[in-house]
C-alpha atoms as a PDB file:
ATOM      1  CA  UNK A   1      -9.568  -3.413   4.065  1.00  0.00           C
ATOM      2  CA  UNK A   2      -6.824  -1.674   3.211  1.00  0.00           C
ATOM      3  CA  UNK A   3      -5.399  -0.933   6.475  1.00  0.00           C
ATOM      4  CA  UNK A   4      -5.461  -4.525   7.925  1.00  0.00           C
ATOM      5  CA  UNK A   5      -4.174  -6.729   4.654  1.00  0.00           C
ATOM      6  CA  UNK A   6      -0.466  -7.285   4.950  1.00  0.00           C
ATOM      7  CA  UNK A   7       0.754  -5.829   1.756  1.00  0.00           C
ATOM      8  CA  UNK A   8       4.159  -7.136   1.993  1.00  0.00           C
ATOM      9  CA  UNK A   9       3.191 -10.536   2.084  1.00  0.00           C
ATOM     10  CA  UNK A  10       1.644 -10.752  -1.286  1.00  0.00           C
ATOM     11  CA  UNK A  11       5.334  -9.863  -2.385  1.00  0.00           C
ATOM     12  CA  UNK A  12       6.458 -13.040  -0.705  1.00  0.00           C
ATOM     13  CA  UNK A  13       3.405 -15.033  -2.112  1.00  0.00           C
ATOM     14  CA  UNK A  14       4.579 -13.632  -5.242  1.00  0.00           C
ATOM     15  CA  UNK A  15       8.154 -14.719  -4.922  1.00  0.00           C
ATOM     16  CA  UNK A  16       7.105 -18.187  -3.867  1.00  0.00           C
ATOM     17  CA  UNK A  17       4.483 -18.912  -6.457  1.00  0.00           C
ATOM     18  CA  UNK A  18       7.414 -17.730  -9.101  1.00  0.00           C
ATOM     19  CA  UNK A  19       9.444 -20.195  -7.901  1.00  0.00           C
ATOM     20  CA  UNK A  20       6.876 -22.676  -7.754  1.00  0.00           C
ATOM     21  CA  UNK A  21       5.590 -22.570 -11.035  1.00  0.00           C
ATOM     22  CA  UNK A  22       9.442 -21.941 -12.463  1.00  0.00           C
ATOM     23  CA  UNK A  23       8.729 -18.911 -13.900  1.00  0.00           C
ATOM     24  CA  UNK A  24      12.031 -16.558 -15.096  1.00  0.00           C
ATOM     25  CA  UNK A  25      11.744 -13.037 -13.349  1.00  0.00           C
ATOM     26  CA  UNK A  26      12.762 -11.604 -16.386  1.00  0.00           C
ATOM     27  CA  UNK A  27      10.683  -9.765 -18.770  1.00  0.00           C
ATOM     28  CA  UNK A  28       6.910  -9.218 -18.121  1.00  0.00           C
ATOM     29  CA  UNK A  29       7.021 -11.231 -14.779  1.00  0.00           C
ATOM     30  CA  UNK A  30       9.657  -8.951 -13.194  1.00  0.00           C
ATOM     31  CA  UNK A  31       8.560  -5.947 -14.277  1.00  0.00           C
ATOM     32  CA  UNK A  32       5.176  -6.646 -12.824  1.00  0.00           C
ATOM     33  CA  UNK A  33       6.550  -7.732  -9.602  1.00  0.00           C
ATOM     34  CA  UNK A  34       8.812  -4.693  -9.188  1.00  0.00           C
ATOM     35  CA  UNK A  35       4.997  -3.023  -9.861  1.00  0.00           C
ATOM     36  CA  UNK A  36       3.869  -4.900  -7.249  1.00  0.00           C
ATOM     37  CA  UNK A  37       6.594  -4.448  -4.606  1.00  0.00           C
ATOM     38  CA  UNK A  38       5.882  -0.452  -5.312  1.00  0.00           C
ATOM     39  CA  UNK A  39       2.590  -0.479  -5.179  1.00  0.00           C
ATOM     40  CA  UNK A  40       2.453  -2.898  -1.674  1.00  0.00           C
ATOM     41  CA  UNK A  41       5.535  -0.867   0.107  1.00  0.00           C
ATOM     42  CA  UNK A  42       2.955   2.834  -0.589  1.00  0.00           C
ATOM     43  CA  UNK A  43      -0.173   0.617   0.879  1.00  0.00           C
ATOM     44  CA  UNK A  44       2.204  -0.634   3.912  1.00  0.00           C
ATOM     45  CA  UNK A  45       3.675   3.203   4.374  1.00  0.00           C
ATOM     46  CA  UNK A  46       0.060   4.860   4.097  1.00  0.00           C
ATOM     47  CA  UNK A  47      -1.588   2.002   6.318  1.00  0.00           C
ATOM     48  CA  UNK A  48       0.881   2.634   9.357  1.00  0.00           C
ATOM     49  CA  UNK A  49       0.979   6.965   9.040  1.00  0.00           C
ATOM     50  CA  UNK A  50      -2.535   6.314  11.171  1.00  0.00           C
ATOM     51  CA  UNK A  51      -1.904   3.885  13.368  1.00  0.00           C
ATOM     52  CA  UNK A  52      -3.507   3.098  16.609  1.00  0.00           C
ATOM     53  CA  UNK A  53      -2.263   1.053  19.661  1.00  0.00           C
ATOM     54  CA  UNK A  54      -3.844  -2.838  18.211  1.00  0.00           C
ATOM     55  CA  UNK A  55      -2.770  -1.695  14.711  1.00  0.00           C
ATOM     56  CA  UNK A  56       0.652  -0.766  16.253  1.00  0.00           C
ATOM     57  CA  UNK A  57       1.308  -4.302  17.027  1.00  0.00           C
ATOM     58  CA  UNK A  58      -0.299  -5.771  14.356  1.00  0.00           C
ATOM     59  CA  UNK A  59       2.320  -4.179  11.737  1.00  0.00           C
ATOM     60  CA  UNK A  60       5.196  -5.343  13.874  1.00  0.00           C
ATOM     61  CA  UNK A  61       3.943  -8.861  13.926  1.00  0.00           C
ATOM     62  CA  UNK A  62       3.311  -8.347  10.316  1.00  0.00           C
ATOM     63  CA  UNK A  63       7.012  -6.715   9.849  1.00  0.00           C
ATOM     64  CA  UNK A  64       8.642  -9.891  11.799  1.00  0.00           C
ATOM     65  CA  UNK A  65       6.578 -12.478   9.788  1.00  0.00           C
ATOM     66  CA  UNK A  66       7.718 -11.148   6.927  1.00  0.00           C
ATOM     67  CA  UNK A  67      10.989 -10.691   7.537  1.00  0.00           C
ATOM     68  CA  UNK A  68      11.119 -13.773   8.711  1.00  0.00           C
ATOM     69  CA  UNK A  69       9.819 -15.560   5.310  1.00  0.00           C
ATOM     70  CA  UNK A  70      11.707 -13.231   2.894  1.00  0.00           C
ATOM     71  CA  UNK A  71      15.121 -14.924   5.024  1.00  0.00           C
ATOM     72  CA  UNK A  72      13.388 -18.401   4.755  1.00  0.00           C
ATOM     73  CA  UNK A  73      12.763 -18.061   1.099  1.00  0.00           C
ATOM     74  CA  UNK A  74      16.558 -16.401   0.518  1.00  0.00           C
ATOM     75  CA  UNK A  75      17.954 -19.375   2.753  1.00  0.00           C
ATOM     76  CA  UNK A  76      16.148 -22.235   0.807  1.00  0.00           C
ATOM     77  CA  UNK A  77      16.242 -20.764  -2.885  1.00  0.00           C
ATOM     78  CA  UNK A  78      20.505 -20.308  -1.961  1.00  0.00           C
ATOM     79  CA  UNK A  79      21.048 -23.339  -0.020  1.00  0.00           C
ATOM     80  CA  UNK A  80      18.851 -25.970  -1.089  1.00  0.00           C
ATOM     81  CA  UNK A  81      17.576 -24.772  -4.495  1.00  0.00           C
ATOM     82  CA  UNK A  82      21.862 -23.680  -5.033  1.00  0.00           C
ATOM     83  CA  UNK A  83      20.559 -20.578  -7.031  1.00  0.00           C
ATOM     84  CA  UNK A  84      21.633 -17.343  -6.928  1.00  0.00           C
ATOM     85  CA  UNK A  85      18.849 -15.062  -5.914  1.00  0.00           C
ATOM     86  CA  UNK A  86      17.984 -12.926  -8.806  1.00  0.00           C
ATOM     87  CA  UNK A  87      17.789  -8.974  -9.401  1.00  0.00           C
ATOM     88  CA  UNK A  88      14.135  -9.428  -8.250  1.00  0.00           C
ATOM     89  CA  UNK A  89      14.319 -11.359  -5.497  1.00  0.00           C
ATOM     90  CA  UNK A  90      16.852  -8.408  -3.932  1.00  0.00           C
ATOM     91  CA  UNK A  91      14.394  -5.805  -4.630  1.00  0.00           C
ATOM     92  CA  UNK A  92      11.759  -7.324  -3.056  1.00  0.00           C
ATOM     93  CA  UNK A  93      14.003  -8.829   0.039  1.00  0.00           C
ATOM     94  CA  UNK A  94      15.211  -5.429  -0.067  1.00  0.00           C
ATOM     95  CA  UNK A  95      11.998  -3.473   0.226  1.00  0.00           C
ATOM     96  CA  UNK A  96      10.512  -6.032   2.659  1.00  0.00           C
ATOM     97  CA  UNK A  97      13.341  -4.882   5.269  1.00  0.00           C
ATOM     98  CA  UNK A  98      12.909  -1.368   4.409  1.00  0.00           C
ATOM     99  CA  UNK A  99       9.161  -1.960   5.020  1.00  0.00           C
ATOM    100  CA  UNK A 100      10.169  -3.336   8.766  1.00  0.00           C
ATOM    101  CA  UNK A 101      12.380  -0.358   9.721  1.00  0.00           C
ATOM    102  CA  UNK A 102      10.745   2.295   8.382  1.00  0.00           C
ATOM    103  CA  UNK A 103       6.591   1.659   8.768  1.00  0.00           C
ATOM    104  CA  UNK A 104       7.426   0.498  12.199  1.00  0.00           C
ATOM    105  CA  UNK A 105       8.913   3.538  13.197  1.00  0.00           C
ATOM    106  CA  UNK A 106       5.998   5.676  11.590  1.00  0.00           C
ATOM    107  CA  UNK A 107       3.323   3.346  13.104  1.00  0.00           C
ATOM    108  CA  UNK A 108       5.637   3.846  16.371  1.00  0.00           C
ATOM    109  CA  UNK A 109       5.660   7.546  15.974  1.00  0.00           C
ATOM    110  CA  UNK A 110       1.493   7.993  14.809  1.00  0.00           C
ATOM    111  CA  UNK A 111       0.711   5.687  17.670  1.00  0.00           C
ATOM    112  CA  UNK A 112       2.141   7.194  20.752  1.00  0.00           C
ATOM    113  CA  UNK A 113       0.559  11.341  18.850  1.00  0.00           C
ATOM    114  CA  UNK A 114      -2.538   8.776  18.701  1.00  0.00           C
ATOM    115  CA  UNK A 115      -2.350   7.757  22.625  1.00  0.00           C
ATOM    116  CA  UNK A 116      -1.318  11.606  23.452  1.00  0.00           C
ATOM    117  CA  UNK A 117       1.802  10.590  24.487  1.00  0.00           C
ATOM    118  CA  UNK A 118       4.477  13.688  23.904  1.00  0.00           C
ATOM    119  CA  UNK A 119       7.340  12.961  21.484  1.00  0.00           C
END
């Protein structure tokens, strides 16, 4: 289970249900999301240090998708919302891009030792 849930987009579901229910990042909320963001960016880095060829592509498709809703939810909570993003919200944009460079490059690297391919 834990190696085929995408971690990173309970961080997202996270920010969006925040902003849905209008809840303020500050205090108990934030502190449990920066918890959160922690926790699911470990999961994400242990789930791709043993990665095969079909889990290989799953994480990138994972890593796009959620790169690609962390910018959606920036975009709308800046442009049509005309908020600034909060403290929060960067930390978890933030570790959602460090999520798609870095466990894609250690899925990359664990998949081709997997497939004996020499480094």
């Amino acid at each position: 289970m834990i190696a085929k849930f995408p971690w990173m987009l309970l961080v997202i579901a996270y920010l969006i249900g925040a902003e849905y229910l209008h809840l303020s990042m500050s205090g108990n909320i934030g502190y449990g999301f920066v918890v959160l963001v922690i926790v699911a960016f470990f999961l994400e880095m242990f789930k791709s240090g043993d990665a095969g060829v079909v889990s290989f592509f799953f994480d990138q498709f994972w890593a796009i998708v959620g790169v690609g809703l962390a910018s959606a939810l920036l975009s709308y909570l800046f442009f049509v919302e005309g908020k600034e993003p909060t403290f929060y919200h960067w930390i978890g944009f933030t570790m959602i891009v460090a999520d798609a460079l870095l466990n894609s490059v250690n899925a990359y690297r664990t998949a081709l030792r997997n497939i004996d391919v020499p480094n």
